[in-house]
C-alpha atoms as a PDB file:
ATOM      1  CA  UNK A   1       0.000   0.000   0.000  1.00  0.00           C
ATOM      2  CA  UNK A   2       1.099   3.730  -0.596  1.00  0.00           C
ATOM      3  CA  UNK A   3       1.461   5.655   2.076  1.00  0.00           C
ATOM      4  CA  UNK A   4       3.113  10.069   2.067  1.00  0.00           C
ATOM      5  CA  UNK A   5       5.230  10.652   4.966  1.00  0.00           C
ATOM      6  CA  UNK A   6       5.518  14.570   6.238  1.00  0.00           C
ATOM      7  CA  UNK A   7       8.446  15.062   8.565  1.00  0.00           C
ATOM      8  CA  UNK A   8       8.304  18.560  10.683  1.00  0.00           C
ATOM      9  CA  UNK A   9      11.249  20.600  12.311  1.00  0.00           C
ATOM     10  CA  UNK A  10      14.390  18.733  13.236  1.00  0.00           C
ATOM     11  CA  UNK A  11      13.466  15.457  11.227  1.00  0.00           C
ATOM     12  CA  UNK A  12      13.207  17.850   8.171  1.00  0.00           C
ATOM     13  CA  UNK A  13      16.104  19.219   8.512  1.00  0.00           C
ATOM     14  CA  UNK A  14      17.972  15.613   9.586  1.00  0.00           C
ATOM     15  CA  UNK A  15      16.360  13.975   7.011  1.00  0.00           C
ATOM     16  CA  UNK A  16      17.174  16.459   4.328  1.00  0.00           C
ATOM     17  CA  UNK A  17      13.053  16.472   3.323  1.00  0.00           C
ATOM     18  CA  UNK A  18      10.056  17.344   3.809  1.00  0.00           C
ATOM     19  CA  UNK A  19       7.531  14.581   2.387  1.00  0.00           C
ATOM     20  CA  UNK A  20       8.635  11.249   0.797  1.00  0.00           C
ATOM     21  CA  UNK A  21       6.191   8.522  -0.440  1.00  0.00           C
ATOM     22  CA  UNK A  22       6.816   5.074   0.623  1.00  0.00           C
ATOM     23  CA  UNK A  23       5.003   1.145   0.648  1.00  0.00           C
ATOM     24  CA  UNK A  24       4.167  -0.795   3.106  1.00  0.00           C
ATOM     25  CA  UNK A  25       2.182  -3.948   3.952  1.00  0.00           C
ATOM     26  CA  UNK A  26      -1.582  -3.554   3.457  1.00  0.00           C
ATOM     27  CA  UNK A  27      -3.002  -3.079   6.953  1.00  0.00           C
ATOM     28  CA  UNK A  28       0.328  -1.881   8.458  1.00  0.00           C
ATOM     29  CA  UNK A  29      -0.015   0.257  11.666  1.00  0.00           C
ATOM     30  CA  UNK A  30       1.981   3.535  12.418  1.00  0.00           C
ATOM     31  CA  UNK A  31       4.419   1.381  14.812  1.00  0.00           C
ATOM     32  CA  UNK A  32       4.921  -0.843  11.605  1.00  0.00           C
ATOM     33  CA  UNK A  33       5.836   2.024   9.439  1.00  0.00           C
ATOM     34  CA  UNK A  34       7.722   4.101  12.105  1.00  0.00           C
ATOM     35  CA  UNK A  35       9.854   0.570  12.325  1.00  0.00           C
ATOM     36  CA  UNK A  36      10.552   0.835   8.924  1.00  0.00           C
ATOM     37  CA  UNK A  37      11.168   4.818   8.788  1.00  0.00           C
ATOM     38  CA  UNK A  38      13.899   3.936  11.570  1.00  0.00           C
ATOM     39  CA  UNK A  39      16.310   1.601   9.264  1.00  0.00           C
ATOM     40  CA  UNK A  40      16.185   4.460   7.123  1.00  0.00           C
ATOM     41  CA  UNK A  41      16.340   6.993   9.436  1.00  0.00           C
ATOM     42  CA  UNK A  42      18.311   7.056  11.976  1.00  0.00           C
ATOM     43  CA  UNK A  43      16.680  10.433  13.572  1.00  0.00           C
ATOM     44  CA  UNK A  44      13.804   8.803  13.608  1.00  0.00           C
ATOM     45  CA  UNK A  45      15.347   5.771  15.829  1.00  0.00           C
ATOM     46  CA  UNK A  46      16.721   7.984  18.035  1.00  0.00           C
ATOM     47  CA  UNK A  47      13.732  10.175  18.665  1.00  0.00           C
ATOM     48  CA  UNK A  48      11.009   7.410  18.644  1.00  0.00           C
ATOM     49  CA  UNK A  49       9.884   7.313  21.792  1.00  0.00           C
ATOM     50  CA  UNK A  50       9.245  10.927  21.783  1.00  0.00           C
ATOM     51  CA  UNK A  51       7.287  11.655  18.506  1.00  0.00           C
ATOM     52  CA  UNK A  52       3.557  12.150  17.565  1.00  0.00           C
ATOM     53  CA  UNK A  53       2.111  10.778  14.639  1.00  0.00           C
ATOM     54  CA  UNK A  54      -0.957  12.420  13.067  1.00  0.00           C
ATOM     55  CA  UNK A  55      -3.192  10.486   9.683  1.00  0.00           C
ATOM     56  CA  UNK A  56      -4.354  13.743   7.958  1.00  0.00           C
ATOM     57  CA  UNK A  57      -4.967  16.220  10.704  1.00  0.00           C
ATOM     58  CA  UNK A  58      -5.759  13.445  13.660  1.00  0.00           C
ATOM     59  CA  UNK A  59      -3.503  12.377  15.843  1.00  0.00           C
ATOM     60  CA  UNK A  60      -3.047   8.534  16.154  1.00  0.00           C
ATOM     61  CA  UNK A  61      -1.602   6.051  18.436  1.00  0.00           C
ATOM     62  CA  UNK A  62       0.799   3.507  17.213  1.00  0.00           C
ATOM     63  CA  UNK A  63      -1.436   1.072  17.516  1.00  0.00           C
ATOM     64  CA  UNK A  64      -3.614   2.678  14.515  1.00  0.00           C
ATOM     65  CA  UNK A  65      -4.123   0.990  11.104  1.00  0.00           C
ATOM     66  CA  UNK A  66      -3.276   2.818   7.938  1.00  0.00           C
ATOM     67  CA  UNK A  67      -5.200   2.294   5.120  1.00  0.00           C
ATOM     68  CA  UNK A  68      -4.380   3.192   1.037  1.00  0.00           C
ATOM     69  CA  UNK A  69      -3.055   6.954   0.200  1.00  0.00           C
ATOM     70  CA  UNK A  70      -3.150   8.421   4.174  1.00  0.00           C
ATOM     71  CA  UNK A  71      -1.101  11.009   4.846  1.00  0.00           C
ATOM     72  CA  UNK A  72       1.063   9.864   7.847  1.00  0.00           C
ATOM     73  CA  UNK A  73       2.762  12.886   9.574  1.00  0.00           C
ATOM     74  CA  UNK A  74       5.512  12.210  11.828  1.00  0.00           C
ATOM     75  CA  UNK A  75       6.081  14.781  14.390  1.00  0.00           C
ATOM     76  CA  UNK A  76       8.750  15.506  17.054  1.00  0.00           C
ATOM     77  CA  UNK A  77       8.533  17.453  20.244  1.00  0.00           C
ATOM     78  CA  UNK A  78       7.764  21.142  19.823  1.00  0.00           C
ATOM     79  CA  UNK A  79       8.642  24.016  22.160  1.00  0.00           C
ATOM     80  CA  UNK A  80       7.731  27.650  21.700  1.00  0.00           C
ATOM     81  CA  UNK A  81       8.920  30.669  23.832  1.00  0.00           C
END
């Protein structure tokens, strides 16, 4: 299944992007597909237990199933001042 990532602030930058498109299993959960984000990324591994992920403009728990052309944004902590 196809599946747009959007990485915010300092996995942006890290990462060198700010969307990429990848496939995964049908059925895959945001756990699954941060798992897989990780052996790419290594920001990502590092900062795992710490981000937010959002389908569309919901927030989701790992735990949620993704379905066919979701938008799965990947967010890290935010602080403002």
């Amino acid at each position: 299944m196809h599946l747009d990532i959007q990485y915010f602030a300092v996995l942006s930058a890290t990462i060198g992007c700010k969307t990429e498109s990848i496939d995964v299993a049908d059925d895959a959960t945001v756990a699954a597909v941060l798992d897989a984000l990780a052996e790419k990324h290594a920001i990502i591994d590092t900062m795992r237990t710490s981000l937010a992920a959002a389908v569309d403009t919901t927030y989701v728990p790992p735990q949620h199933i993704l379905h066919a052309g979701d938008t799965l944004s990947i967010i890290p902590p935010v602080s403002g001042g």
